[in-house]
Structure formats: structure tokens, C-alpha cells
PDB file of N, CA and C in Angstrom:
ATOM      1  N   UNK A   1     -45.590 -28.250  -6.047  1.00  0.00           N
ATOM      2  CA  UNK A   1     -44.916 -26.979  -6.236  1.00  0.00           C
ATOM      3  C   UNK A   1     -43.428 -27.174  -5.979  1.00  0.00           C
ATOM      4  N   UNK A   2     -42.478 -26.788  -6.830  1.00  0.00           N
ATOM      5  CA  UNK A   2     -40.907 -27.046  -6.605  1.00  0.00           C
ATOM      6  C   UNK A   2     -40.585 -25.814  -6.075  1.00  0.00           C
ATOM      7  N   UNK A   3     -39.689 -25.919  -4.848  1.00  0.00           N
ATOM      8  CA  UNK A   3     -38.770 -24.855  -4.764  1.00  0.00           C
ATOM      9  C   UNK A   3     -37.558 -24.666  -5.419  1.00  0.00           C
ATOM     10  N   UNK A   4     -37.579 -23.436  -5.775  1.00  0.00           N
ATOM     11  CA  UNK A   4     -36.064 -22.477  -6.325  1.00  0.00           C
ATOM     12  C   UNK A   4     -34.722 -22.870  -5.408  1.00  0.00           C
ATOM     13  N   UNK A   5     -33.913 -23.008  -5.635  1.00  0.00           N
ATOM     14  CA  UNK A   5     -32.839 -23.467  -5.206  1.00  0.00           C
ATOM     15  C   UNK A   5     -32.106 -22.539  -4.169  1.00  0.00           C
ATOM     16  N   UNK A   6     -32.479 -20.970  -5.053  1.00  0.00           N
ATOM     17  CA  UNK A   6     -31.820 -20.242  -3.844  1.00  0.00           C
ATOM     18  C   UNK A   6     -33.198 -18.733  -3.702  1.00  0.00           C
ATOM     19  N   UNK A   7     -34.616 -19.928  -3.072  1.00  0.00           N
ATOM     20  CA  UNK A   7     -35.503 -19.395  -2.404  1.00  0.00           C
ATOM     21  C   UNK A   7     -35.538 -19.952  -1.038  1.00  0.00           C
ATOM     22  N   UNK A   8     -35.734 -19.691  -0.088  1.00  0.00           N
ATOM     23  CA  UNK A   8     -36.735 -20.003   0.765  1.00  0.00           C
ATOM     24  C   UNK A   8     -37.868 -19.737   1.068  1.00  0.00           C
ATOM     25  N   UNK A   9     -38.936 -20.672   1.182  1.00  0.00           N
ATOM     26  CA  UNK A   9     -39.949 -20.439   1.550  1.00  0.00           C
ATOM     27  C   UNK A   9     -41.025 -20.493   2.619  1.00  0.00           C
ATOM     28  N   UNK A  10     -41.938 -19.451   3.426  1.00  0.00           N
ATOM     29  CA  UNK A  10     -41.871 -19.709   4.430  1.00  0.00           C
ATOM     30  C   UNK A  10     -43.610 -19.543   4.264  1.00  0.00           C
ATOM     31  N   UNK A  11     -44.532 -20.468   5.112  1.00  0.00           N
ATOM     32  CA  UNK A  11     -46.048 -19.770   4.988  1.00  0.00           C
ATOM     33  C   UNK A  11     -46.485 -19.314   6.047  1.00  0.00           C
ATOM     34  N   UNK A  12     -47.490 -18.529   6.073  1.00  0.00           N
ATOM     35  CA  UNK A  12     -47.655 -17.586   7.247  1.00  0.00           C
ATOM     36  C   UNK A  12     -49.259 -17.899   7.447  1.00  0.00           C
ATOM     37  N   UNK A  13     -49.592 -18.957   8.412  1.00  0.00           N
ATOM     38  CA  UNK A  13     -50.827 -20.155   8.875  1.00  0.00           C
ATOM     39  C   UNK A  13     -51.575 -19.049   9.867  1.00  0.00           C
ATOM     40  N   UNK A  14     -52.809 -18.527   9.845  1.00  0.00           N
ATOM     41  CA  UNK A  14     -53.751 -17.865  10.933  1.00  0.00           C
ATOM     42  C   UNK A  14     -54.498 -19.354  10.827  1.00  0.00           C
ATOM     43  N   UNK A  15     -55.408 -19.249  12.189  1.00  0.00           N
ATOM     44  CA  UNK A  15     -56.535 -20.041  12.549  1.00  0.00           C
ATOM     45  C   UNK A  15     -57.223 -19.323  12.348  1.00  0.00           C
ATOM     46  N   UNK A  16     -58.393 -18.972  11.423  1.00  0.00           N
ATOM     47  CA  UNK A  16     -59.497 -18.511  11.724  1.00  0.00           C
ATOM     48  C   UNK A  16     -60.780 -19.090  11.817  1.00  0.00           C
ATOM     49  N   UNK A  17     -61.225 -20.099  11.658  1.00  0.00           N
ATOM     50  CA  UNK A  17     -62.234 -20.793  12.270  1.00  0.00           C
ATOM     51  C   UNK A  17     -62.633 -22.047  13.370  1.00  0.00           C
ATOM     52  N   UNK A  18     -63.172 -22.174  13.636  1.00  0.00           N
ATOM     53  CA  UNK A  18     -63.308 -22.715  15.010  1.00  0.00           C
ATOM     54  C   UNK A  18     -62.968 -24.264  14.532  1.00  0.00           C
ATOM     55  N   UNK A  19     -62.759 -25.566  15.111  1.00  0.00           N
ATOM     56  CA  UNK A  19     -62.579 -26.505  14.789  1.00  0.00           C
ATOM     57  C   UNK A  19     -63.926 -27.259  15.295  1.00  0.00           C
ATOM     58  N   UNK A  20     -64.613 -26.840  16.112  1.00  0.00           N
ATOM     59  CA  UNK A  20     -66.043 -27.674  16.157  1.00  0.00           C
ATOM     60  C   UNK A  20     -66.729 -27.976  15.783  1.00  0.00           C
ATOM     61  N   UNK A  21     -66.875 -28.902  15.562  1.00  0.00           N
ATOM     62  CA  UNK A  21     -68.051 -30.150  14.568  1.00  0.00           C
ATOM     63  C   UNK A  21     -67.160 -30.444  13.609  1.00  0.00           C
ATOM     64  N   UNK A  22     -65.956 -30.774  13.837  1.00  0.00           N
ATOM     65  CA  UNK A  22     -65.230 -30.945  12.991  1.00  0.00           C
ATOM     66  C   UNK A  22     -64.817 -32.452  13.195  1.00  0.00           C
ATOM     67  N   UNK A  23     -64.032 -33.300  12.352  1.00  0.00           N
ATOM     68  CA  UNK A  23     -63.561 -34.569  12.655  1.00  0.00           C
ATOM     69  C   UNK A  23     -62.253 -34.485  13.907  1.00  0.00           C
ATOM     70  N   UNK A  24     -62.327 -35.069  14.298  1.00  0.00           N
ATOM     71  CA  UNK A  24     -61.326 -35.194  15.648  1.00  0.00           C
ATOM     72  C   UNK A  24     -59.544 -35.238  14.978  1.00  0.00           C
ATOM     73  N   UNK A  25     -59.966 -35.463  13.716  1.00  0.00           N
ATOM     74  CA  UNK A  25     -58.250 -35.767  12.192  1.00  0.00           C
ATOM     75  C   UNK A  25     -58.190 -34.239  12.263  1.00  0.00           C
ATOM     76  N   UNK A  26     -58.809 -33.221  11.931  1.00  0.00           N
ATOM     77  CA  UNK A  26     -58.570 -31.965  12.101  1.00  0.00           C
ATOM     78  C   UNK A  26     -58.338 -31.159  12.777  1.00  0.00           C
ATOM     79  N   UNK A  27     -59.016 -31.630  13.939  1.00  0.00           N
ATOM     80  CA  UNK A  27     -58.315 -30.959  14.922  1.00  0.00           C
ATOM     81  C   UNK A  27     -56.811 -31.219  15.989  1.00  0.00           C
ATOM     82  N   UNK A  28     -56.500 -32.660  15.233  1.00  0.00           N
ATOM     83  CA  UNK A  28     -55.119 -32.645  15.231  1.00  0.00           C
ATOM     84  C   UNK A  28     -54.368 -32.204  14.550  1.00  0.00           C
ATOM     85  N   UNK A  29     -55.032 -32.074  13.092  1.00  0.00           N
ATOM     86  CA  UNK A  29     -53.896 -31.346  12.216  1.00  0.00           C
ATOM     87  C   UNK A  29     -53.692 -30.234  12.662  1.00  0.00           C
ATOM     88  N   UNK A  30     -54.589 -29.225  12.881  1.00  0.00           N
ATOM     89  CA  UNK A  30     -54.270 -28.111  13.650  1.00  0.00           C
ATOM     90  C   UNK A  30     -53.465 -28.091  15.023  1.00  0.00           C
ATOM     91  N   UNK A  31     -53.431 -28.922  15.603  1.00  0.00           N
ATOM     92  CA  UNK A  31     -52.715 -28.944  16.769  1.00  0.00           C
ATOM     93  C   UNK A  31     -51.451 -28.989  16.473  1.00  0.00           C
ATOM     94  N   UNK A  32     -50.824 -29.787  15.381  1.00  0.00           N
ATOM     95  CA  UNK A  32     -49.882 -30.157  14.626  1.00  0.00           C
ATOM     96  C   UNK A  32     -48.959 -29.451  14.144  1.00  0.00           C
ATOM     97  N   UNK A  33     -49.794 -28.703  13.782  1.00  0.00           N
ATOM     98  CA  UNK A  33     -49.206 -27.138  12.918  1.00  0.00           C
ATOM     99  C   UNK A  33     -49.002 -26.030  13.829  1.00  0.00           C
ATOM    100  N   UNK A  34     -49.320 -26.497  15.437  1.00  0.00           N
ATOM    101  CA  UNK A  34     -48.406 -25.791  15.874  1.00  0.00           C
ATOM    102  C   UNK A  34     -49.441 -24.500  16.705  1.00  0.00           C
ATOM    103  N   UNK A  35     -50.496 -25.011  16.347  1.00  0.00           N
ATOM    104  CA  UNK A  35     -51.632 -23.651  16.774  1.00  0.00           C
ATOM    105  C   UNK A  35     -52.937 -23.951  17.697  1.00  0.00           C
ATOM    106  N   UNK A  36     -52.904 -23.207  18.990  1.00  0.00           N
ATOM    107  CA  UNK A  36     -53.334 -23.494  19.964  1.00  0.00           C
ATOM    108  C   UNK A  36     -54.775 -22.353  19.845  1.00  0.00           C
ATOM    109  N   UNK A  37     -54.446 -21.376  19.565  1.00  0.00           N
ATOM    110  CA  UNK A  37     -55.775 -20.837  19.728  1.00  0.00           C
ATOM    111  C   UNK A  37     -55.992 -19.961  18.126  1.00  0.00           C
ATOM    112  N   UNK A  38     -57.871 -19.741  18.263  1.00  0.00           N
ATOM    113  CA  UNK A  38     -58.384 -19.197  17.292  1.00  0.00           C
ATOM    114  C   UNK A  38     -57.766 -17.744  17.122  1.00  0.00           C
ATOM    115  N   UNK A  39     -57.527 -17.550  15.635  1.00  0.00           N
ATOM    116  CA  UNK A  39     -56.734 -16.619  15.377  1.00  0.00           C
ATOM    117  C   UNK A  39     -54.993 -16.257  15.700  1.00  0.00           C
ATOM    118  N   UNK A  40     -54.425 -17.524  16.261  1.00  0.00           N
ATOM    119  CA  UNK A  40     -53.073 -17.193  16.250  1.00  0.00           C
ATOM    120  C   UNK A  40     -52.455 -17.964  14.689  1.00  0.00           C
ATOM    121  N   UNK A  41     -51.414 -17.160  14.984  1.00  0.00           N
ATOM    122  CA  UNK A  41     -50.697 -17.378  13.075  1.00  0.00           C
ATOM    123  C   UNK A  41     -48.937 -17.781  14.008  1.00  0.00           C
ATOM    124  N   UNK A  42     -48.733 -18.632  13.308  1.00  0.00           N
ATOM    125  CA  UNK A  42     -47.710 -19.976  12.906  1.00  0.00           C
ATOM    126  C   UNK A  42     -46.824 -19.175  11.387  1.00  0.00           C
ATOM    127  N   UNK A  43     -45.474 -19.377  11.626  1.00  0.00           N
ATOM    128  CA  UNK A  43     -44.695 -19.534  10.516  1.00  0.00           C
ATOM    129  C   UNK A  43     -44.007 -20.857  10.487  1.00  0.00           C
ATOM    130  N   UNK A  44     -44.506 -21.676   9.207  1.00  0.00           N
ATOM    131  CA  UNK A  44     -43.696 -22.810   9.132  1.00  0.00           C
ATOM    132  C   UNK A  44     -42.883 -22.667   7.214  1.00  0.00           C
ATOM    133  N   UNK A  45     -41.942 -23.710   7.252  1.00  0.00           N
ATOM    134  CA  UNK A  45     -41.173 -23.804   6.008  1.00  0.00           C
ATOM    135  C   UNK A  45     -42.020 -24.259   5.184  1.00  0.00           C
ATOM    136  N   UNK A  46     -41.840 -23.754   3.818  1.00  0.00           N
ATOM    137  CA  UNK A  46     -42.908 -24.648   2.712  1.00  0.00           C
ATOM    138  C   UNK A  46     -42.235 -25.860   2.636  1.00  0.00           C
ATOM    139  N   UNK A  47     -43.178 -26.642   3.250  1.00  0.00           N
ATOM    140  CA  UNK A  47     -42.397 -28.254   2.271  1.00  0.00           C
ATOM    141  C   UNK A  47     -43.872 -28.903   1.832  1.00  0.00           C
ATOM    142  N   UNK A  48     -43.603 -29.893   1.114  1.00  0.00           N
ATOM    143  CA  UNK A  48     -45.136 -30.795   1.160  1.00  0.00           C
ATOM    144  C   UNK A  48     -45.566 -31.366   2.188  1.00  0.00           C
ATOM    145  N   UNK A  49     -45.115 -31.813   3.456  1.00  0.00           N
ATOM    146  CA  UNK A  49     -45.623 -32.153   4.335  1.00  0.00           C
ATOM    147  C   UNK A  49     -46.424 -31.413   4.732  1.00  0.00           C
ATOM    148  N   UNK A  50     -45.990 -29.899   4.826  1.00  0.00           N
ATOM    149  CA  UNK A  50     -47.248 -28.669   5.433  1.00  0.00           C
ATOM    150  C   UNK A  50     -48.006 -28.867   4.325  1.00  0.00           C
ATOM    151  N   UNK A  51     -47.664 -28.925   3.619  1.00  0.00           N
ATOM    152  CA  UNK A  51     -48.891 -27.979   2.358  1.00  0.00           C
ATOM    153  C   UNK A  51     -49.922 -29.123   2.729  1.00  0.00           C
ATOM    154  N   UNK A  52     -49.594 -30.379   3.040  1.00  0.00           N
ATOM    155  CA  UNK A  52     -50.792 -31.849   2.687  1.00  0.00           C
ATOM    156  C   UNK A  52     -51.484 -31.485   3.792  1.00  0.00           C
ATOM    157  N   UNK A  53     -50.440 -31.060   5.242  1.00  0.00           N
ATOM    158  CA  UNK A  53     -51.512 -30.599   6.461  1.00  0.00           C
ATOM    159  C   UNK A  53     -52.509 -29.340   6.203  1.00  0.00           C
ATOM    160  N   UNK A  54     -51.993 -28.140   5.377  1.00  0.00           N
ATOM    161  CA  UNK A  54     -52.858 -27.780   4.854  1.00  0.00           C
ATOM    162  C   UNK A  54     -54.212 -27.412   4.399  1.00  0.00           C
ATOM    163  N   UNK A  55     -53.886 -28.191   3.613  1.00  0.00           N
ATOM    164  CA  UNK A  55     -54.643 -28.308   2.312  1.00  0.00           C
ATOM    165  C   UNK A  55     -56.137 -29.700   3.114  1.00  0.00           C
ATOM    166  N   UNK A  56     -55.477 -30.439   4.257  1.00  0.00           N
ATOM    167  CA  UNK A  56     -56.394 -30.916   5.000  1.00  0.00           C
ATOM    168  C   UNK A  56     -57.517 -30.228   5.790  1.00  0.00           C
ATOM    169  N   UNK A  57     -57.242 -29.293   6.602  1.00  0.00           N
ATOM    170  CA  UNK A  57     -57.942 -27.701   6.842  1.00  0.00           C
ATOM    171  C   UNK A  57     -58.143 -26.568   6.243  1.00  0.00           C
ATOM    172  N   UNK A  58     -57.622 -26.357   4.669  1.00  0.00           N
ATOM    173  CA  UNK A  58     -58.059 -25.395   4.897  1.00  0.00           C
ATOM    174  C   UNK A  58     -58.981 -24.616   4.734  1.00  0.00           C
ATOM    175  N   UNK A  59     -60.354 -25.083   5.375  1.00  0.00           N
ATOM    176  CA  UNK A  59     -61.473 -24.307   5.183  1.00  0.00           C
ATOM    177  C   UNK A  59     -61.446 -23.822   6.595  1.00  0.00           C
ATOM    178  N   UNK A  60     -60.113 -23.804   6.897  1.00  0.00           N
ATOM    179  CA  UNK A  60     -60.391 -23.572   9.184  1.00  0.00           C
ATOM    180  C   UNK A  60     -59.123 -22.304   8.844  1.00  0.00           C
ATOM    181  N   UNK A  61     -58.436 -22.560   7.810  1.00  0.00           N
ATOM    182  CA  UNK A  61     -56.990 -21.490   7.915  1.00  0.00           C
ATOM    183  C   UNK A  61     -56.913 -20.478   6.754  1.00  0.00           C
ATOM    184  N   UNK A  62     -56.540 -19.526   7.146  1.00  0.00           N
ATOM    185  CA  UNK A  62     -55.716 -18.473   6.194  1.00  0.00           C
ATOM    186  C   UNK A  62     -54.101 -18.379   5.928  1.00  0.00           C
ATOM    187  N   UNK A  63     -53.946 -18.695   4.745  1.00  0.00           N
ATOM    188  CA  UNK A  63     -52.260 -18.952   4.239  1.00  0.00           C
ATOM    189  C   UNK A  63     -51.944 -18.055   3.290  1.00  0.00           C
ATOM    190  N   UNK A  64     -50.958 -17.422   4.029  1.00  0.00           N
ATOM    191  CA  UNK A  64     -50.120 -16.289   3.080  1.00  0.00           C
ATOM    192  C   UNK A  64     -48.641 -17.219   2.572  1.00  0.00           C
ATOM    193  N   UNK A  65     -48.080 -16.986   1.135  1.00  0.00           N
ATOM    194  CA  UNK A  65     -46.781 -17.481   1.054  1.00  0.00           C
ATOM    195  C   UNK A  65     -45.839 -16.297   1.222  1.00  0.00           C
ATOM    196  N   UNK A  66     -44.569 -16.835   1.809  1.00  0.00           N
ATOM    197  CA  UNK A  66     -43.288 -15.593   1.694  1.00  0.00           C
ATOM    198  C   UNK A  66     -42.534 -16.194   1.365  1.00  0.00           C
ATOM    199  N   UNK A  67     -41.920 -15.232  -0.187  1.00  0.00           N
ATOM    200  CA  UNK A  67     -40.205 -15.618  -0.348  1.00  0.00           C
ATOM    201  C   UNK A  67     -39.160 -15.181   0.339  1.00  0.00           C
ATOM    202  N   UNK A  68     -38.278 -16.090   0.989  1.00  0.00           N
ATOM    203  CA  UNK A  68     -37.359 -14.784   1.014  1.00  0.00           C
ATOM    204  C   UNK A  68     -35.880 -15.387   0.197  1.00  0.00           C
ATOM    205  N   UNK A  69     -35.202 -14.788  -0.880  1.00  0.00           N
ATOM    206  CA  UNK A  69     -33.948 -14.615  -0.913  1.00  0.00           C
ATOM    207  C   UNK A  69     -32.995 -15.045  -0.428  1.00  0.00           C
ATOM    208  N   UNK A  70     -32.040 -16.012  -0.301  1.00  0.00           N
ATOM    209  CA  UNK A  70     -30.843 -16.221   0.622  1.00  0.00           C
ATOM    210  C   UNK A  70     -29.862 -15.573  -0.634  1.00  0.00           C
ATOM    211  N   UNK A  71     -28.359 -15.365   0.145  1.00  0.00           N
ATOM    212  CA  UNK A  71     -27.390 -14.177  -0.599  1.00  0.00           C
ATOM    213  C   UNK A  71     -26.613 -15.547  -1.351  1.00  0.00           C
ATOM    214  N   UNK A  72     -26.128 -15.172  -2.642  1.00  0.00           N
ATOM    215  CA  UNK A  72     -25.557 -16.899  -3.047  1.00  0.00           C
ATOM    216  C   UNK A  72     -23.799 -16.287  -2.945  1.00  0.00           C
TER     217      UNK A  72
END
């Protein structure tokens, strides 16, 4: 996915499922991203690095995208 030049983009990460019985790789990614407990939500920048952490969980996360506008 390319970003717009004069977008920023920001995603808005909930935990909603538990990480147990999960591979021990996932539940670092989640740790990673910044999120300590079930059901707290994380704002990080879109880059591909998140999206790959992601897209590694996400059958554990809920991801909203936000644009926002910078003034040129």
C-alpha cells in the first residue's frame, strides 16, 4: 500500500483475543506493538513494518485505518 505524500497515516490496533495457545512469535509480536493487555488499543504510524506485524496476528487484533491531512 503507498502512502499519499501529503497523508498521514495512522492505525488504530485493539487486542481482542487472548494470545494462548498461541506460538510464543505472537505473542511477541503483540508485545511489540506495544500492547500489554486484552482489549487495549495502540495508535501506531502506517508503515510496512506494522502492517507485516500485523498481518502476523491478525486473527488476535482489530485494525481501524485513519487519515489524517497535514496543511501543505
Amino acid at each position: 500500500m503507498a502512502l499519499e505524500a501529503t497523508a498521514v497515516g495512522k492505525l488504530r490496533i485493539t487486542w481482542t483475543r487472548s494470545a494462548i495457545g498461541y506460538p510464543r512469535e505472537q505473542r511477541r509480536v503483540i508485545r511489540a506493538l506495544g500492547l500489554h493487555r486484552l482489549h487495549a488499543m495502540v495508535e501506531r504510524e502506517d508503515t510496512p513494518v506494522i502492517r507485516g506485524m500485523v498481518t502476523k496476528v491478525r486473527h488476535l487484533l482489530s485494525v481501524e485505518e485513519q487519515r489524517q491531512h497535514e496543511a501543505a
